[in-house]
Protein backbone atom coordinates (compact mmCIF):
# COMPACT_ATOMS: atom_id res chain seq x y z
CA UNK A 1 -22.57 -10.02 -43.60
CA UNK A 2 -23.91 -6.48 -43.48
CA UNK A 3 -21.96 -4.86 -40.86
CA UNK A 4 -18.31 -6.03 -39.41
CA UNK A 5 -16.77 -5.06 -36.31
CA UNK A 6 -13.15 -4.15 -36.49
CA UNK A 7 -10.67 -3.69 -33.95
CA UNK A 8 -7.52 -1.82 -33.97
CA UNK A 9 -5.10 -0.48 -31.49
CA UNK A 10 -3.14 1.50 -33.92
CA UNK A 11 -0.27 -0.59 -33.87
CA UNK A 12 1.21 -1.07 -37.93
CA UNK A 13 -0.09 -4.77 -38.05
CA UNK A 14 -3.71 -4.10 -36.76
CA UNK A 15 -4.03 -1.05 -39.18
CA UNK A 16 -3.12 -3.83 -41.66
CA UNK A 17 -5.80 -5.85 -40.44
CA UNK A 18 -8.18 -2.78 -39.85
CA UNK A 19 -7.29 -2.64 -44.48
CA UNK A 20 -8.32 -6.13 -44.63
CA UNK A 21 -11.38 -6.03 -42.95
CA UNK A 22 -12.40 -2.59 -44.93
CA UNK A 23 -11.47 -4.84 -48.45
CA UNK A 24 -14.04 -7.44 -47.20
CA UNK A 25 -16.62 -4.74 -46.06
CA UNK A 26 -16.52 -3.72 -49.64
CA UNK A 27 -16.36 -6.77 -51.48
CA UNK A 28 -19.57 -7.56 -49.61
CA UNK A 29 -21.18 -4.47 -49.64
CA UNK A 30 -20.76 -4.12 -46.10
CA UNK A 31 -20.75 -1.34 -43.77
CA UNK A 32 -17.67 -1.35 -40.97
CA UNK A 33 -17.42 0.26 -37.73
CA UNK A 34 -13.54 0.32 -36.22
CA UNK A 35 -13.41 0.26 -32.53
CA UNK A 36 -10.46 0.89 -30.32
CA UNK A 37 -10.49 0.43 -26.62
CA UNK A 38 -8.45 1.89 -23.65
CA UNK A 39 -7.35 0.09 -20.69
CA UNK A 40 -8.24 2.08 -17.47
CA UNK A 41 -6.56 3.83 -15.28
CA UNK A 42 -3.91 1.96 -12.38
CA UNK A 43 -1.96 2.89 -10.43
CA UNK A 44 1.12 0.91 -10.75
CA UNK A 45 3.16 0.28 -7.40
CA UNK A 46 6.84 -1.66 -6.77
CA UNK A 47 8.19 -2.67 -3.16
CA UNK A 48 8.71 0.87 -1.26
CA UNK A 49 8.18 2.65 -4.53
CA UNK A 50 5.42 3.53 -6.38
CA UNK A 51 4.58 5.36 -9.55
CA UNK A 52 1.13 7.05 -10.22
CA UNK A 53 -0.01 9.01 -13.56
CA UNK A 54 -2.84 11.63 -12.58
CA UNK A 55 -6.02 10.11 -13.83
CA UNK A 56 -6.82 13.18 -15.84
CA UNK A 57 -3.52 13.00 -17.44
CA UNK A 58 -4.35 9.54 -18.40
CA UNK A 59 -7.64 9.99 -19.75
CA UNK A 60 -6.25 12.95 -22.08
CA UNK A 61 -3.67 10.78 -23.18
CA UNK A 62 -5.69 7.96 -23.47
CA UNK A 63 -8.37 10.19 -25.41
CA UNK A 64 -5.53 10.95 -27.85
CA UNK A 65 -4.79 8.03 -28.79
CA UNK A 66 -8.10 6.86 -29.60
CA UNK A 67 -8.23 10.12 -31.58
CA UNK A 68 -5.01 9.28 -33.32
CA UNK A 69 -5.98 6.12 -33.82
CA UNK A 70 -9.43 6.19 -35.09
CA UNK A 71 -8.63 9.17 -37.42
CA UNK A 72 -6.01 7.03 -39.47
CA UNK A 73 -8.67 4.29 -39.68
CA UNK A 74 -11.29 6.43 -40.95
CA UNK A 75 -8.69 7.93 -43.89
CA UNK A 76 -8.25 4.36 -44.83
CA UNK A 77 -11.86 3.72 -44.72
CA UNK A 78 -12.40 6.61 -47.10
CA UNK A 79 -9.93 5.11 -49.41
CA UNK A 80 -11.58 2.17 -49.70
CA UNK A 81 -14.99 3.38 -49.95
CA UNK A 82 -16.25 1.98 -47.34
């Protein structure tokens, strides 16, 4: 393998895996790009009621996360030398 593909959504057990995936990556002299994906935007409705987040609220949430996310995988990357 020369390149892997690793997901993560941040959560404590995929950051384990996103560690695992960076050990093999350098064990096989790979390179590794970490990807994290947001769902889109819903609205989300109930009987009579209905509850909406503003899509641009969303999407600089969402953006956050991803930020948050991929910034704490890239640290770990740069532990591991990958």
């Amino acid at each position: 393998y020369k390149h892997l593909l690793i997901p993560t959504d941040g959560s404590d057990v995929s950051m384990k895996g996103v560690e695992q995936g960076l050990a093999l990556a350098k064990a096989l002299g790979a390179r590794a790009t970490i990807v994290t994906v947001s769902e889109p935007w819903v609205t989300i409705a109930t009987g009579e009621m209905g509850l909406a987040v503003p899509p641009d609220d969303y999407a600089r949430s969402a953006a956050a996360n991803a930020d948050d996310t991929l910034a704490k995988a890239r640290k770990l990357a740069e532990a591991a030398g990958v």
